[in-house]
N, C-alpha and C. Protein backbone atom coordinates (compact mmCIF):
# COMPACT_ATOMS: atom_id res chain seq x y z
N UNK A 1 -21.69 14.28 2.22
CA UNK A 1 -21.05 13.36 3.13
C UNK A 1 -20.08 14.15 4.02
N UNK A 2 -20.32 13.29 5.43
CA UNK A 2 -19.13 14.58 6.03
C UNK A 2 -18.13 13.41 6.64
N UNK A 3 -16.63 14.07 6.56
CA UNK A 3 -16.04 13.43 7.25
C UNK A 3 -15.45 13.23 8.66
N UNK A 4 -15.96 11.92 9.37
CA UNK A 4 -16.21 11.51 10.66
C UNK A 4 -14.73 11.36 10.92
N UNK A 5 -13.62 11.24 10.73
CA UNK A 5 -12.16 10.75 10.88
C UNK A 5 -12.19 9.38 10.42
N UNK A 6 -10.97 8.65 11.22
CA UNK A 6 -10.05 7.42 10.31
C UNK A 6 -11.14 6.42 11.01
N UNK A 7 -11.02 5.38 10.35
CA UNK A 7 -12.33 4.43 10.41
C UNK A 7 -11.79 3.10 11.77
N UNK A 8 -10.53 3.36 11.66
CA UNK A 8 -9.66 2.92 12.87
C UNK A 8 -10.08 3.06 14.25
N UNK A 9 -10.62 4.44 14.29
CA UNK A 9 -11.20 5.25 15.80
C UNK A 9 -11.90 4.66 16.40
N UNK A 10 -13.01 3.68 15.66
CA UNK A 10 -14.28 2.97 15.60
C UNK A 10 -14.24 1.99 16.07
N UNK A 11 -12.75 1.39 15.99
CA UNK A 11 -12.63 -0.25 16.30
C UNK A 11 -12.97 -0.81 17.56
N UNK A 12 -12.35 0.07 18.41
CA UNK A 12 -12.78 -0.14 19.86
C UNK A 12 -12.12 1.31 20.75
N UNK A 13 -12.74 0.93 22.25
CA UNK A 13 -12.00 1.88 22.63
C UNK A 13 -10.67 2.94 22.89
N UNK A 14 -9.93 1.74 22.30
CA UNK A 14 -8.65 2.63 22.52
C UNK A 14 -7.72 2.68 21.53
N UNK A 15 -8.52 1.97 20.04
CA UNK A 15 -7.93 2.58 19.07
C UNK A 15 -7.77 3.80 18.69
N UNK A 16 -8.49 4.51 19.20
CA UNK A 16 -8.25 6.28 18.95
C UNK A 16 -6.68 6.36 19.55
N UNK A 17 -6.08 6.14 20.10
CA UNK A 17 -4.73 6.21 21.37
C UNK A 17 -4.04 5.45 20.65
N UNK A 18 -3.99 4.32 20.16
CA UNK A 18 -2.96 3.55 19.19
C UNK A 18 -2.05 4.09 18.33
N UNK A 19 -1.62 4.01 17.77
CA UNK A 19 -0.28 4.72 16.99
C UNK A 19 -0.57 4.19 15.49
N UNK A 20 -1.09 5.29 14.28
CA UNK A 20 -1.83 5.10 13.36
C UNK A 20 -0.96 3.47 12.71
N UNK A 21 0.29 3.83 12.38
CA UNK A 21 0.98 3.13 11.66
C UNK A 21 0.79 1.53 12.21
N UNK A 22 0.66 1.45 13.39
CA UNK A 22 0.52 -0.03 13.93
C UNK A 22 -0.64 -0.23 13.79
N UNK A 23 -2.12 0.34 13.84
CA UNK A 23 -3.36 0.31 13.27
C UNK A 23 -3.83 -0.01 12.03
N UNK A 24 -2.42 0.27 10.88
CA UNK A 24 -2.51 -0.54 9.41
C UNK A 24 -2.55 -1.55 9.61
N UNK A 25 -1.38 -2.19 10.52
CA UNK A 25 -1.03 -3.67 10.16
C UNK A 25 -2.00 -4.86 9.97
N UNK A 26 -3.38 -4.55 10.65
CA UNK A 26 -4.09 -5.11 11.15
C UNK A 26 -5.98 -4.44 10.21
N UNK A 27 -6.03 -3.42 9.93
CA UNK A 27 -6.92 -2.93 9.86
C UNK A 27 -8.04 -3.29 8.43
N UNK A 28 -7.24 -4.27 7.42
CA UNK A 28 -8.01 -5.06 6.78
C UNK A 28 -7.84 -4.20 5.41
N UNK A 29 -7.08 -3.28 5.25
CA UNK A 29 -6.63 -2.67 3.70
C UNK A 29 -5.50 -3.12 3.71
N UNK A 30 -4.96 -4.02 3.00
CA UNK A 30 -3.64 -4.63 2.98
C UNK A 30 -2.41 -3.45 2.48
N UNK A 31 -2.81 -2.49 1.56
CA UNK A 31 -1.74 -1.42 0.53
C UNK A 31 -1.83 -0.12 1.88
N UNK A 32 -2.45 0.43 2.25
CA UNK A 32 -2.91 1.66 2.63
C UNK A 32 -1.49 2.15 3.71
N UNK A 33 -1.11 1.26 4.29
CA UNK A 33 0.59 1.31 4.98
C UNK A 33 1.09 2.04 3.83
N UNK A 34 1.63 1.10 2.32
CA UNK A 34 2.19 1.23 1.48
C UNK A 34 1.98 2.40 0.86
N UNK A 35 0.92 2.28 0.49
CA UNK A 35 0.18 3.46 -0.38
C UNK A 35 0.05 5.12 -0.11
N UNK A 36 0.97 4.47 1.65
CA UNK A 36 0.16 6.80 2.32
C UNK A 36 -0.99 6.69 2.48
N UNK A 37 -1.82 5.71 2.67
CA UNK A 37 -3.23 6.13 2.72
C UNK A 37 -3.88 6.00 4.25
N UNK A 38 -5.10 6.33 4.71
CA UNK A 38 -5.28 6.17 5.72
C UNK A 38 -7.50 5.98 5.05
N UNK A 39 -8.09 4.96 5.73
CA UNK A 39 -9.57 5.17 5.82
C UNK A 39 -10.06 6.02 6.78
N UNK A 40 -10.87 6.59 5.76
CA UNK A 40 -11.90 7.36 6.70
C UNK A 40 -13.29 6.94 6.24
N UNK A 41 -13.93 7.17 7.35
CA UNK A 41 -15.77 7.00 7.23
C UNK A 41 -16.05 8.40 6.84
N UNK A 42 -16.77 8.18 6.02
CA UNK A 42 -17.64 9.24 5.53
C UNK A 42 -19.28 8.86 5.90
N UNK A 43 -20.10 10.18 6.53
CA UNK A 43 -21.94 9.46 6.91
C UNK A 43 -22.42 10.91 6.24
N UNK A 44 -23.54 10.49 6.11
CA UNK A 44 -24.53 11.51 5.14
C UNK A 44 -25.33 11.37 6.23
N UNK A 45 -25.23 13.68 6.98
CA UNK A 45 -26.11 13.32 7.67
C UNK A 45 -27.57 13.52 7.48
N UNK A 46 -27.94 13.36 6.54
CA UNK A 46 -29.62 13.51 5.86
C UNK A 46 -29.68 12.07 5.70
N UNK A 47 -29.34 10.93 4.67
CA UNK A 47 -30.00 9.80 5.39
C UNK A 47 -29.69 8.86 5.94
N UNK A 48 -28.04 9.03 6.56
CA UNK A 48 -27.33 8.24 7.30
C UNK A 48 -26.57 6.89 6.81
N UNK A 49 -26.56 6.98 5.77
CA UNK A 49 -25.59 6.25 5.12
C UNK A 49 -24.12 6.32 5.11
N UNK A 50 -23.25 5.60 5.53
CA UNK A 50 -21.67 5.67 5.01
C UNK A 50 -21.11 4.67 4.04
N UNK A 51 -19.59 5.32 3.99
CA UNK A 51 -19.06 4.64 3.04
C UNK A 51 -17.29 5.10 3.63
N UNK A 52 -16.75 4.21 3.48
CA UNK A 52 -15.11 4.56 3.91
C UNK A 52 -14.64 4.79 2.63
N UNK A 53 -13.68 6.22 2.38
CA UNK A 53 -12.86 6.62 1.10
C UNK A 53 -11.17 6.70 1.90
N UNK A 54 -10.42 6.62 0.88
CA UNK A 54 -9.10 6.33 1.66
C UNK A 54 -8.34 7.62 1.37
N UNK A 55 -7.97 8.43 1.99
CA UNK A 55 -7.24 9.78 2.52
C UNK A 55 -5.87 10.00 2.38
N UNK A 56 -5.42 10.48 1.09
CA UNK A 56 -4.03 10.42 0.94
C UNK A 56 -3.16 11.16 2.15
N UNK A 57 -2.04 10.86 2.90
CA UNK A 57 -1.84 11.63 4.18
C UNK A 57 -0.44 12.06 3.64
């Protein structure tokens, strides 16, 4: 699996430019603010499958 960055990036266009911390509030992991954590997508590029793991920061 390789990692693609924060799963945030994805949302739309200009979440990449957003300011991570205001991107929790909203982003559907309720702890991950709390926790230090941040999602990332992970894709396998052999058969293209992902999965989001959460990224201690």
């Amino acid at each position: 699996m390789e990692n693609t960055g924060k799963e945030m990036d994805y949302y739309d266009d200009y979440s990449a430019y957003m300011p991570i911390d205001q991107m929790k509030l909203f982003d559907g992991y309720p702890n991950d603010f709390k926790n230090g954590e941040c999602p990332h997508l992970f894709k396998c590029p052999s058969c293209g499958k992902d999965k989001i793991e959460m990224i201690k920061e």
